[in-house]
N, C-alpha and C. Protein backbone atom coordinates (compact mmCIF):
# COMPACT_ATOMS: atom_id res chain seq x y z
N UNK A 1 25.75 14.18 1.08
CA UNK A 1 24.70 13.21 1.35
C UNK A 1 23.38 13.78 0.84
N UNK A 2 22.66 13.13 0.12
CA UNK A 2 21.42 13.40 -0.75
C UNK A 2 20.17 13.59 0.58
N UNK A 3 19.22 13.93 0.14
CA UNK A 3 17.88 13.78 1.44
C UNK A 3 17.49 12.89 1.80
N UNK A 4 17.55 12.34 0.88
CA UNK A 4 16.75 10.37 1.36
C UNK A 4 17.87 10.02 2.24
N UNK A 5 18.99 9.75 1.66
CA UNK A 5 20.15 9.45 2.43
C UNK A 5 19.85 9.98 4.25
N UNK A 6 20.08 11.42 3.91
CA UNK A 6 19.49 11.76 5.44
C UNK A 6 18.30 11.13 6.25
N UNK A 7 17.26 11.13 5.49
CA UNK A 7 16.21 11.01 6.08
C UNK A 7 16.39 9.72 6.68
N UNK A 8 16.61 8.98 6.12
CA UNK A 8 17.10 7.52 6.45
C UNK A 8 17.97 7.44 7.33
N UNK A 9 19.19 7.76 7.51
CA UNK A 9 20.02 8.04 8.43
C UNK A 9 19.04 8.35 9.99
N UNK A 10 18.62 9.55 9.82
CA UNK A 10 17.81 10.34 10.75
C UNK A 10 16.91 8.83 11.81
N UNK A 11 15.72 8.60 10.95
CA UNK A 11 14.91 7.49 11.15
C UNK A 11 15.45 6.86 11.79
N UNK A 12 16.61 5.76 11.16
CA UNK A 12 17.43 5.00 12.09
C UNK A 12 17.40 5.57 13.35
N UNK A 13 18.37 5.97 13.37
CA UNK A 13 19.03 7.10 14.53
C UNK A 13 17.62 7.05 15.31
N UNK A 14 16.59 7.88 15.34
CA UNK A 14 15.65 7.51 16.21
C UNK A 14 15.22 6.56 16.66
N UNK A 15 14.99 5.36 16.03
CA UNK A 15 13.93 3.93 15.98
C UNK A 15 14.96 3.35 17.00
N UNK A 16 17.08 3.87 16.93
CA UNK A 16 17.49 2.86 17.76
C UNK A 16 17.18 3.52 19.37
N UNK A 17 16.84 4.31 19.74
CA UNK A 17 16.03 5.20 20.74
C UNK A 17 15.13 4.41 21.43
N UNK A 18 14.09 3.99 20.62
CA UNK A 18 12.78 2.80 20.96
C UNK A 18 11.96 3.28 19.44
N UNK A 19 10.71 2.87 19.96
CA UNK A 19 9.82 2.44 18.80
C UNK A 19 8.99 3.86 18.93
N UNK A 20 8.51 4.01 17.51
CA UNK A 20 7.64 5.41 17.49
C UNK A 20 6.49 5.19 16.15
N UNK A 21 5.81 6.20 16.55
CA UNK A 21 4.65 5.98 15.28
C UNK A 21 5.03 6.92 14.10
N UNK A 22 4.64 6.86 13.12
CA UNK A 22 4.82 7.32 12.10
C UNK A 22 4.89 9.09 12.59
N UNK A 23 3.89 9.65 12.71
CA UNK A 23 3.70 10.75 13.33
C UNK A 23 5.17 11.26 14.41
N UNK A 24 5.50 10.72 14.71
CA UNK A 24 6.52 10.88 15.98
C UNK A 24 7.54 10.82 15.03
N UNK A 25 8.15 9.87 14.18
CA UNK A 25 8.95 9.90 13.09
C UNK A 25 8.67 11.54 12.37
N UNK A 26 7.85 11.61 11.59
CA UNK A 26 7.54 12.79 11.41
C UNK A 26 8.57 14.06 11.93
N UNK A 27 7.59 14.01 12.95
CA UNK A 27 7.65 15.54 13.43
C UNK A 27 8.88 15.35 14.08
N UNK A 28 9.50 14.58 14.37
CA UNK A 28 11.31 14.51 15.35
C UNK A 28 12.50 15.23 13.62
N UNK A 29 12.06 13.91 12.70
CA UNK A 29 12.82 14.58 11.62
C UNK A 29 12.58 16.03 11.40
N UNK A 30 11.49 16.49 11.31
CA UNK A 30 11.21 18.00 10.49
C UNK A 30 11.85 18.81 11.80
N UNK A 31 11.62 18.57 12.86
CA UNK A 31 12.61 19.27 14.56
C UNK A 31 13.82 19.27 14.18
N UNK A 32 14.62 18.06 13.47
CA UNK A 32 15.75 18.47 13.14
C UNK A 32 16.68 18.62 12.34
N UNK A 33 15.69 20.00 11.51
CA UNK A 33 15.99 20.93 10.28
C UNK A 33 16.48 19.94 9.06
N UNK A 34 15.76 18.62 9.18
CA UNK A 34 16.07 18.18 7.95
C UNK A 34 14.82 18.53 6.65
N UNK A 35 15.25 19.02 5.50
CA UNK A 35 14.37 19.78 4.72
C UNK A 35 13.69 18.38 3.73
N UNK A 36 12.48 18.21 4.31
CA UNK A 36 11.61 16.73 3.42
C UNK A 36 10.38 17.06 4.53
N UNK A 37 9.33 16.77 3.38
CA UNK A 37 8.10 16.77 3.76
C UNK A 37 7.52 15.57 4.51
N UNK A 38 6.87 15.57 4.97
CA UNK A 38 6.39 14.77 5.42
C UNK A 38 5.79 13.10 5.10
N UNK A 39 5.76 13.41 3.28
CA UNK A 39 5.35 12.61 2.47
C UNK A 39 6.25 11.92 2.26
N UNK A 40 8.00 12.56 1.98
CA UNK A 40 9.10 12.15 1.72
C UNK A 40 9.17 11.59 2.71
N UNK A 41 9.29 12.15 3.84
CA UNK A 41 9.70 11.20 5.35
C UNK A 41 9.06 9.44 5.26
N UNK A 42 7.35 9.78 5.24
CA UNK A 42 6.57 8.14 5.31
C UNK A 42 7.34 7.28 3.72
N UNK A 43 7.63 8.15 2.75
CA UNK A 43 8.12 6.88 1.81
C UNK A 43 9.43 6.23 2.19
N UNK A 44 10.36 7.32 2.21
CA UNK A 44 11.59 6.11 3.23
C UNK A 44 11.36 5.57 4.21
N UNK A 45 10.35 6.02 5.09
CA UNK A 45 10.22 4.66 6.57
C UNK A 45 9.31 3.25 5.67
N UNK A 46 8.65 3.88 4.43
CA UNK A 46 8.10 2.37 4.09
C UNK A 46 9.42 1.86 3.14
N UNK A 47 10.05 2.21 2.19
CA UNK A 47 11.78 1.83 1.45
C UNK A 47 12.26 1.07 2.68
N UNK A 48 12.43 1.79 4.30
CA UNK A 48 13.16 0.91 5.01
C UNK A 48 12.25 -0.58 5.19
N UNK A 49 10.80 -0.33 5.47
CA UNK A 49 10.02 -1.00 5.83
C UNK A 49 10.40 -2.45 4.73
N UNK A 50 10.60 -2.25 3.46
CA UNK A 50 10.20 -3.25 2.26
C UNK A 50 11.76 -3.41 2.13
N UNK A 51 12.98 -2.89 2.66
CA UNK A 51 14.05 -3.35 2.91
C UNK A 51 14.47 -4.44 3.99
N UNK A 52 13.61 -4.47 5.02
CA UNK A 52 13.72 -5.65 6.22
C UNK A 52 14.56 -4.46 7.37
N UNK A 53 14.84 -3.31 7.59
CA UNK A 53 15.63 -2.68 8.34
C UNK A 53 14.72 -2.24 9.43
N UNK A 54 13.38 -1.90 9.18
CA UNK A 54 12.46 -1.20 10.25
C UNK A 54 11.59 -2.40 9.91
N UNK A 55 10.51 -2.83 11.02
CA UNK A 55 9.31 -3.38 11.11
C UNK A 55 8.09 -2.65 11.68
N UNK A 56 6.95 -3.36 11.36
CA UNK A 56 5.70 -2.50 12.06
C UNK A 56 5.21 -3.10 12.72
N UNK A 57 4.22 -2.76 13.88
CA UNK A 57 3.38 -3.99 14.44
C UNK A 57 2.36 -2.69 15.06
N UNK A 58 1.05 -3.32 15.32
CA UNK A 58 -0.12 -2.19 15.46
C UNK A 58 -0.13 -2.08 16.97
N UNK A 59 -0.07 -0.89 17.60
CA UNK A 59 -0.40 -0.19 19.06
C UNK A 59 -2.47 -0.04 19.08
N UNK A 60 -2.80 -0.80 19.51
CA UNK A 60 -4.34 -0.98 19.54
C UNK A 60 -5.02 0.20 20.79
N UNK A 61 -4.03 0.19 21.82
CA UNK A 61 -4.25 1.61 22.59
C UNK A 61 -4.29 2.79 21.64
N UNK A 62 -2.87 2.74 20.66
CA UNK A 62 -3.05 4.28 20.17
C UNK A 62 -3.83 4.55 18.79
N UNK A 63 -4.01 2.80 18.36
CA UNK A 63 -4.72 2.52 17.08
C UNK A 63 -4.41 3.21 16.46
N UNK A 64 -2.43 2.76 16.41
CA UNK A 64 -1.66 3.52 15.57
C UNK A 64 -0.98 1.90 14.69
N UNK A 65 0.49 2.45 14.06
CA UNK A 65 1.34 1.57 13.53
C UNK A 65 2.72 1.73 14.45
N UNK A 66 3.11 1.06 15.07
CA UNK A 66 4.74 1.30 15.77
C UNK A 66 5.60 0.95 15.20
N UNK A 67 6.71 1.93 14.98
CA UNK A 67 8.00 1.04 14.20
C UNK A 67 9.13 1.24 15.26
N UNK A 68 9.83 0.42 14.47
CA UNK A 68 11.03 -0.45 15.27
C UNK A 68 11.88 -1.28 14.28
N UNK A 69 13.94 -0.98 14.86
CA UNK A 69 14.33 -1.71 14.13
C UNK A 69 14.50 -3.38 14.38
N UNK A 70 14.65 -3.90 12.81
CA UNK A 70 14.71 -4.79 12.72
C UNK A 70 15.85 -5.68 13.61
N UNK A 71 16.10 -6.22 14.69
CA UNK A 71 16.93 -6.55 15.06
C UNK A 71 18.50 -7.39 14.02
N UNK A 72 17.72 -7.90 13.35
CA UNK A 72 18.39 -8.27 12.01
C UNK A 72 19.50 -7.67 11.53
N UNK A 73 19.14 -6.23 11.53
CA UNK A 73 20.04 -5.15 10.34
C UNK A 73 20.89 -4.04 11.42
């Protein structure tokens, strides 16, 4: 399995958990020893994003972005 592959995998796997901010995505993947930067991480959550699999919607308390899966996929 390639990195993206993982990373993607990974993401999922969390988001079906509940919803998290980018940051929280982040730092859970790099916790578990998957080797991608951080940069790599935000381009597959936006690939999932422009795939319909994850969505965003804005947390105005944390005047963040929350993601979450798409119930859809």
């Amino acid at each position: 399995m390639d990195q993206k592959a993982m990373v993607e995998e990974e993401i999922i796997t969390l988001l079906r958990e509940g919803s998290l901010t980018s940051t929280e995505i982040v730092e859970k993947v790099i916790r578990k020893g998957i080797d991608a930067t951080a940069e790599d991480i935000r381009q597959v959550l936006a690939d999932l994003i422009r795939e319909g699999k994850v969505n965003k919607k804005v947390d105005y308390g944390k005047k963040k972005f929350i993601f979450y899966l798409n119930v859809e996929s």
